[in-house]
Protein backbone atom coordinates (compact mmCIF):
# COMPACT_ATOMS: atom_id res chain seq x y z
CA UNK A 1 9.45 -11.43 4.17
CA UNK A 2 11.32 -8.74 5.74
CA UNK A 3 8.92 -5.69 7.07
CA UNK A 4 9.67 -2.93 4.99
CA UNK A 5 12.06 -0.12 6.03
CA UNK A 6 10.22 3.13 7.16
CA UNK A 7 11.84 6.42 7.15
CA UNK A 8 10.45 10.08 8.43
CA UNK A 9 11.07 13.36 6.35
CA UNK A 10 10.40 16.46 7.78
CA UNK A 11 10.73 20.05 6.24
CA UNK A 12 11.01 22.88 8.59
CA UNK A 13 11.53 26.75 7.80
CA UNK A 14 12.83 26.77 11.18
CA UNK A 15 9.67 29.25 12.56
CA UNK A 16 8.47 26.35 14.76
CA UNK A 17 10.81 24.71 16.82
CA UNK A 18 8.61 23.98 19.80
CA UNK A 19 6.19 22.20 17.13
CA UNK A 20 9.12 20.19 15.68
CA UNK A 21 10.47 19.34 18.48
CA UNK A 22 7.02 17.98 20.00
CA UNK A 23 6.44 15.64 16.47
CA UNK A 24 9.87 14.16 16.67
CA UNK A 25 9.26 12.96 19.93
CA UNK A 26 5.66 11.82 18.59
CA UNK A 27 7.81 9.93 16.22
CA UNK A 28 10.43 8.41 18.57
CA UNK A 29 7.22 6.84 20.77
CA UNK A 30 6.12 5.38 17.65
CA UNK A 31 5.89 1.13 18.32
CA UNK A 32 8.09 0.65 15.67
CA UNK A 33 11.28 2.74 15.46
CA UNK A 34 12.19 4.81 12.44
CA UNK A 35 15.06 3.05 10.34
CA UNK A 36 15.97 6.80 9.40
CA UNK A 37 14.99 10.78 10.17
CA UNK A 38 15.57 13.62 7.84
CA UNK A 39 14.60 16.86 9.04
CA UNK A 40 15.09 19.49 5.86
CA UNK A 41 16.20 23.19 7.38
CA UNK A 42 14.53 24.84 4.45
CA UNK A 43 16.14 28.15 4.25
CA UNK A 44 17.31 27.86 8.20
CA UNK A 45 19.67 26.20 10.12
CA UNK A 46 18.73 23.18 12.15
CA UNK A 47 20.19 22.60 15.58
CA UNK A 48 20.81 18.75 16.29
CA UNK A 49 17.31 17.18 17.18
CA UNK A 50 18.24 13.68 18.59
CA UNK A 51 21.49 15.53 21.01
CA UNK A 52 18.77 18.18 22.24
CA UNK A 53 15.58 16.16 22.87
CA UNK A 54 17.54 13.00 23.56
CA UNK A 55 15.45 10.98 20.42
CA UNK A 56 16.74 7.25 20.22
CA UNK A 57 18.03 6.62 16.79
CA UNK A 58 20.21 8.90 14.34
CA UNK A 59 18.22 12.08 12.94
CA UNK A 60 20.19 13.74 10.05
CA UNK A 61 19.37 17.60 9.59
CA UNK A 62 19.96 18.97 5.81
CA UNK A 63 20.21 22.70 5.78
CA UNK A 64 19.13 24.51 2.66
CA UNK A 65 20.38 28.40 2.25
CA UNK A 66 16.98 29.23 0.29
CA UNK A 67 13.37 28.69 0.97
CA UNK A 68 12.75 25.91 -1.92
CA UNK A 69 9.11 25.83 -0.98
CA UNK A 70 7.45 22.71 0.58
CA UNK A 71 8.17 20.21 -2.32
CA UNK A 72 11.52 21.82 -3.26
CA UNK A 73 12.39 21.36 0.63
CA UNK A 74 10.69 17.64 0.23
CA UNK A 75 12.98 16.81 -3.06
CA UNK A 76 15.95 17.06 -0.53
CA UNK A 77 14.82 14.73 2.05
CA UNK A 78 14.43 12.07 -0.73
CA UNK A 79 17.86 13.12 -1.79
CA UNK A 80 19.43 12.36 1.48
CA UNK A 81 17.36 9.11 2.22
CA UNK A 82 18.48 8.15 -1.56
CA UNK A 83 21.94 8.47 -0.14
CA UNK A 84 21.74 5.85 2.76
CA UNK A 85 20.17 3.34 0.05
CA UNK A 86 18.20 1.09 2.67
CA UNK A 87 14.48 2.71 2.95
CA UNK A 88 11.35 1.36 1.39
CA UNK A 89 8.51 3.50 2.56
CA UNK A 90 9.23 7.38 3.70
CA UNK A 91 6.61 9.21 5.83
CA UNK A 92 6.49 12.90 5.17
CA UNK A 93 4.91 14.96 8.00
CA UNK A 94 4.27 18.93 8.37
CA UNK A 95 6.36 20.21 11.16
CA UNK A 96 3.31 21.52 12.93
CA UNK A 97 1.79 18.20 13.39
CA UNK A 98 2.03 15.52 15.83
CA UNK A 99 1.25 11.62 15.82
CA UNK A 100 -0.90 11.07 18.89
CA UNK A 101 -1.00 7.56 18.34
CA UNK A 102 1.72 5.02 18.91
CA UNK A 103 1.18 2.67 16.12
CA UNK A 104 1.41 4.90 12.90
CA UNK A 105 4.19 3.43 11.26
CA UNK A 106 3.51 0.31 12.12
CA UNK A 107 0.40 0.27 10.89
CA UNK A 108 2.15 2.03 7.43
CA UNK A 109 4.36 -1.01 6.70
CA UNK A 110 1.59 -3.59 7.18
CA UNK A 111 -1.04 -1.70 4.75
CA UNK A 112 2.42 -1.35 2.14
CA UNK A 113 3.58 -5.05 3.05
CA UNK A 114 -0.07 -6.52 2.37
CA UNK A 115 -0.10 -4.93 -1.21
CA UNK A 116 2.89 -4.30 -3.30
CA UNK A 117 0.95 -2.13 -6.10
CA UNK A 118 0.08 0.24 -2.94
CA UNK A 119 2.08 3.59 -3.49
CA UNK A 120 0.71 6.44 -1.84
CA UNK A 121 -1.25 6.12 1.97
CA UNK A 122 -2.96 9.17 3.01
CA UNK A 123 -3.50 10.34 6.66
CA UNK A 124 -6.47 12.16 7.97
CA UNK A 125 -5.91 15.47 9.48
CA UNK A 126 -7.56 16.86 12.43
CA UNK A 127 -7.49 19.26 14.50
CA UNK A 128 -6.93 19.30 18.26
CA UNK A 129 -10.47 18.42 18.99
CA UNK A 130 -10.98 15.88 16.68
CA UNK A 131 -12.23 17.78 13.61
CA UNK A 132 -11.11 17.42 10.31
CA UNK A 133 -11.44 20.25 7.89
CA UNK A 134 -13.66 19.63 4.32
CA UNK A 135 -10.69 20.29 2.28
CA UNK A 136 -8.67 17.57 3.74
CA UNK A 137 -11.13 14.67 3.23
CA UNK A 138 -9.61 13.61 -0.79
CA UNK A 139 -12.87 13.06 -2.24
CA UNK A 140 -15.51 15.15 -4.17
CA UNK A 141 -18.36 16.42 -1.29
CA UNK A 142 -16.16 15.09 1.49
CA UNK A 143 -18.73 13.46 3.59
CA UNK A 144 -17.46 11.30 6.35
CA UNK A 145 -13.60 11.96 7.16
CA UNK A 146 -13.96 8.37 8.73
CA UNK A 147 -14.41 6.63 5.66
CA UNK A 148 -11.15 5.10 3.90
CA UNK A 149 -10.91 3.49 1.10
CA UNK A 150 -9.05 4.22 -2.98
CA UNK A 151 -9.19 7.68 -3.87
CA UNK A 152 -7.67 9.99 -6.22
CA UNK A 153 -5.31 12.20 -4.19
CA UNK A 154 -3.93 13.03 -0.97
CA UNK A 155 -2.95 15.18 1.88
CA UNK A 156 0.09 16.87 1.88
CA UNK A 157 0.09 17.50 5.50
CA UNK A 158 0.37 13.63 6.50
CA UNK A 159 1.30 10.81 4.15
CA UNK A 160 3.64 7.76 2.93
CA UNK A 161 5.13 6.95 -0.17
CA UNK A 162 6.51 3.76 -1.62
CA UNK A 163 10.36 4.63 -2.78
CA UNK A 164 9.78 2.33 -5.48
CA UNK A 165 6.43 4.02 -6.96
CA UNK A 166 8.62 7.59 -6.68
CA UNK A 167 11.42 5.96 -8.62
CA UNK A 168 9.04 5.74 -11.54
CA UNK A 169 7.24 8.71 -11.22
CA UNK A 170 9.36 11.00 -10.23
CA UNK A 171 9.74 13.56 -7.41
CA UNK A 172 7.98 16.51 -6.03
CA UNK A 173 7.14 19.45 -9.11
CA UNK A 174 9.71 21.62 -6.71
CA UNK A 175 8.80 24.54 -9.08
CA UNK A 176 5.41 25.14 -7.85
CA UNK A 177 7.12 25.84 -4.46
CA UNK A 178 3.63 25.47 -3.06
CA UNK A 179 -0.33 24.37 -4.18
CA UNK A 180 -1.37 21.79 -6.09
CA UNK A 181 1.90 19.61 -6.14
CA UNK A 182 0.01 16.66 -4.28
CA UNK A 183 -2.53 16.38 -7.12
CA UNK A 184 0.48 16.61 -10.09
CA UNK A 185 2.22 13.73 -8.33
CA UNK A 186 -1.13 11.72 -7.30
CA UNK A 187 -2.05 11.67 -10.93
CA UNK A 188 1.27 10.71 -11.88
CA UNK A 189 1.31 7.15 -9.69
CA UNK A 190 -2.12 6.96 -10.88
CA UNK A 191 -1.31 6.91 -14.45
CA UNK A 192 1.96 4.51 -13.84
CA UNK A 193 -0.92 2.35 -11.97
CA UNK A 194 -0.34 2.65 -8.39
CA UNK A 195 -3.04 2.63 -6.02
CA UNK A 196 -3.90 5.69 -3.66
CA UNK A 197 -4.97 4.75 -0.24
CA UNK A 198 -6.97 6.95 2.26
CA UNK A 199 -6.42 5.76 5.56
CA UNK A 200 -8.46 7.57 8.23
CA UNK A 201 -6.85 5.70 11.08
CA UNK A 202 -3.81 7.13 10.63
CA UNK A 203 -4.10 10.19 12.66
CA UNK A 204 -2.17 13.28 12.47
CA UNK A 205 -3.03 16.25 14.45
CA UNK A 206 -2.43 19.65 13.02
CA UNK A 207 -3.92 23.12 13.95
CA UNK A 208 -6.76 24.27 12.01
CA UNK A 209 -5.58 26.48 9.29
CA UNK A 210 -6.43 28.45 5.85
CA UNK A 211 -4.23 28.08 3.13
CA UNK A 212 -5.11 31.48 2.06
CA UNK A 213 -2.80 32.66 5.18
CA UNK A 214 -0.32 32.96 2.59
CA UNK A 215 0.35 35.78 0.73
CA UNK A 216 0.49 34.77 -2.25
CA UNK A 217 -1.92 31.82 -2.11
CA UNK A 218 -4.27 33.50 -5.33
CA UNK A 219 -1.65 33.85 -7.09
CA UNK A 220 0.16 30.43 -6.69
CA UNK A 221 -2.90 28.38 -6.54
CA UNK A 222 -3.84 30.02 -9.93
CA UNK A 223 -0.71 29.68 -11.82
CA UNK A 224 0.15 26.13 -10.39
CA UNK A 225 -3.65 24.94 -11.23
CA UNK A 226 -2.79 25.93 -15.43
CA UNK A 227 0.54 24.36 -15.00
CA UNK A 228 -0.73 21.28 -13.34
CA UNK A 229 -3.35 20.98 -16.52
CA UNK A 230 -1.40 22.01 -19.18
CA UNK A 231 1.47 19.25 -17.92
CA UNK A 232 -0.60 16.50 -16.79
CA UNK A 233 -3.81 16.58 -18.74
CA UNK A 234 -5.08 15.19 -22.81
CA UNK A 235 -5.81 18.32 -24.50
CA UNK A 236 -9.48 17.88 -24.76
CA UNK A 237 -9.64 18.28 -21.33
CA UNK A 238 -7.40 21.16 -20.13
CA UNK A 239 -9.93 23.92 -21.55
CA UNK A 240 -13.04 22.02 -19.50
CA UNK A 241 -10.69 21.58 -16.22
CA UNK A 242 -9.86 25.37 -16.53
CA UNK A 243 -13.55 26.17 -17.44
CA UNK A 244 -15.29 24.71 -13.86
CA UNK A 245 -12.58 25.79 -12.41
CA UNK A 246 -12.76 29.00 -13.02
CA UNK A 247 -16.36 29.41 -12.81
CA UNK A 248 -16.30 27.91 -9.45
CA UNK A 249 -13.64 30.58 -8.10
CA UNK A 250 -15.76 33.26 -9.32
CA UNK A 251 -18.61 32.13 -7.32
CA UNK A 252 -16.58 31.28 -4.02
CA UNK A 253 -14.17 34.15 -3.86
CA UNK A 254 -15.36 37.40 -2.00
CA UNK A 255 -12.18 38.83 -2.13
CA UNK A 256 -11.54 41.49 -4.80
CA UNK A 257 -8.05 41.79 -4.27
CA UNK A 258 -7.76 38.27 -4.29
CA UNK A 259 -9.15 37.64 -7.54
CA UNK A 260 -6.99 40.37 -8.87
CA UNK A 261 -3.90 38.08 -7.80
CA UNK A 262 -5.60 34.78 -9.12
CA UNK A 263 -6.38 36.71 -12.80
CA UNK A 264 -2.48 37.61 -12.83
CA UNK A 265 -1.80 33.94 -11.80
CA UNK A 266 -3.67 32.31 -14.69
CA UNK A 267 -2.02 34.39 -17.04
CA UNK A 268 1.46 33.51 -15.29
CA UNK A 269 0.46 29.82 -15.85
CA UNK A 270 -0.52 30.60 -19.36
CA UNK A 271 2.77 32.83 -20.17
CA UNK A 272 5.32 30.30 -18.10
CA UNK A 273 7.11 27.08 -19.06
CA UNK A 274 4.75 24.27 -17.51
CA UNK A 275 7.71 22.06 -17.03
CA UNK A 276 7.69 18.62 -18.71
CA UNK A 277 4.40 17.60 -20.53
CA UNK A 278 3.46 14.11 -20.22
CA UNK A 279 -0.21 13.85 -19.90
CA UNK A 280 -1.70 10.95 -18.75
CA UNK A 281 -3.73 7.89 -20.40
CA UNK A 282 -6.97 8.17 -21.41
CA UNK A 283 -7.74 4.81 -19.45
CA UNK A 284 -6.36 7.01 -15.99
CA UNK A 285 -9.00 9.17 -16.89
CA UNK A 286 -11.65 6.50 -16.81
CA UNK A 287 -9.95 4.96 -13.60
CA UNK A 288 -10.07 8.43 -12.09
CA UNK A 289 -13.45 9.65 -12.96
CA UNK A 290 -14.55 5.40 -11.75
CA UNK A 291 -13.07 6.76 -8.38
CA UNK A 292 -15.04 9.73 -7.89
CA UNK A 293 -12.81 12.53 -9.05
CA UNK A 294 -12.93 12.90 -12.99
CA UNK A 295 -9.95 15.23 -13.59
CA UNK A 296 -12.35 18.05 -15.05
CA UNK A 297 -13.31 19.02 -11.40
């Protein structure tokens, strides 16, 4: 059998050249060469990467005129890697982090080679000195960042897709520009029956960060947590998922101002269009909640 062929997406607003620059070339001393690179100019223009930084191989840049958010400016990396027809597996990286070992991709095609109902791998995340935060472990309590194994979600930051799974489930929800579009898309190859695969040994490093550096982060994460619900979830459920949710932001948050913004977010998710509904099978609820993570919490 032929070893799968592995492309890299990256999405860049263009802010962090030095940082981009560094990955690619953490890419490029990858074992195993990239069949294809796609680096998304998401509201910027790109200069050309493999000229510059003398990277073996052909890197296509895609330059979008508006910010489309991060799985907007994803949607049109799988676009352009749709266009050369020939990729099996695409690894989407933040352009902040860096692959400090050489064997990533390598190691990528095996784990998707040795099981063909494998569609999403996640990465660990850590920082600089080793440490990876709570939030990016994909399980309920975290514990050991060490331990792989099935799980229920993944990291957005570092990750690989089978093209196949995506061609059933669809792309990225581009219109929640950012939050919570990992989970609507990890519950989507879940309910088509794809496994989820955390795979610790697949480092990427990436600075330590908050996503409430954003702006609008109480406001997104609110509004995109209703949508994800009201699209994804059986109707008996979407009032309890809402419930502990809420009642765990209101005993977390010590930011006034910030639950002022997450109030007028859950009524934006309330008052919006949710997008498509197709919530998923009672039987992904069981296989979800067998995993760990019942989608209540």
């Amino acid at each position: 059998m032929d070893a799968p062929r592995i492309a890299v997406a990256v999405v860049t607003m263009g802010n962090r050249p030095d940082e981009v620059d560094a990955l690619l070339r953490s890419v490029a001393k990858q074992d195993v060469a990239a069949d294809r690179i796609v680096v998304v100019g998401n509201g910027c223009r790109l200069p050309e990467f493999a000229e510059r930084l003398s990277l073996p191989g052909e890197v296509t840049t895609v330059d979008v005129e508006e910010n489309l958010g991060c799985p907007g400016g994803r949607n049109v990396g799988l676009a352009r890697l749709r266009e050369f027809g020939d990729i099996d597996i695409v690894v989407e990286l933040d352009d902040d982090g860096l692959l400090v070992d050489p064997d990533v991709l390598r190691r990528v095609g095996e784990l998707f080679d040795a099981d063909d109902r494998l569609g999403i791998i996640g990465f660990r995340i850590a920082d600089e000195h080793g440490e990876t935060q709570q939030r990016h472990v994909p399980r309920i309590g975290a514990g050991d960042p060490l331990r792989g194994g099935d799980v229920t979600g993944f990291l957005g930051g570092g990750h690989a897709f089978r093209m196949t799974m995506l061609a059933e489930t669809g792309d990225w929800p581009a219109e929640f520009f950012f939050a919570h579009e990992e989970i609507d898309l990890a519950w989507r190859a879940a309910d088509h029956g794809w496994r989820i695969l955390y795979a610790p040994e697949l480092l990427l490093q990436h600075p330590r960060t908050s996503p409430a550096r954003h702006a609008v982060y109480y406001r997104v994460n609110a509004r995109n947590r209703v949508w994800l619900v009201r699209r994804r979830l059986p109707w008996p459920l979407i009032p309890v998922h809402l419930g502990v949710w809420t009642a765990l932001t209101l005993l977390r948050s010590r930011s006034a101002s910030g639950l002022r913004a997450w109030f007028a977010g859950f009524v934006e998710g309330v008052r919006e269009p949710a997008g498509e509904r197709r919530p998923m099978r009672w039987r992904t609820v069981w296989r979800l909640t067998r995993l760990g993570r019942p989608p209540v919490i």
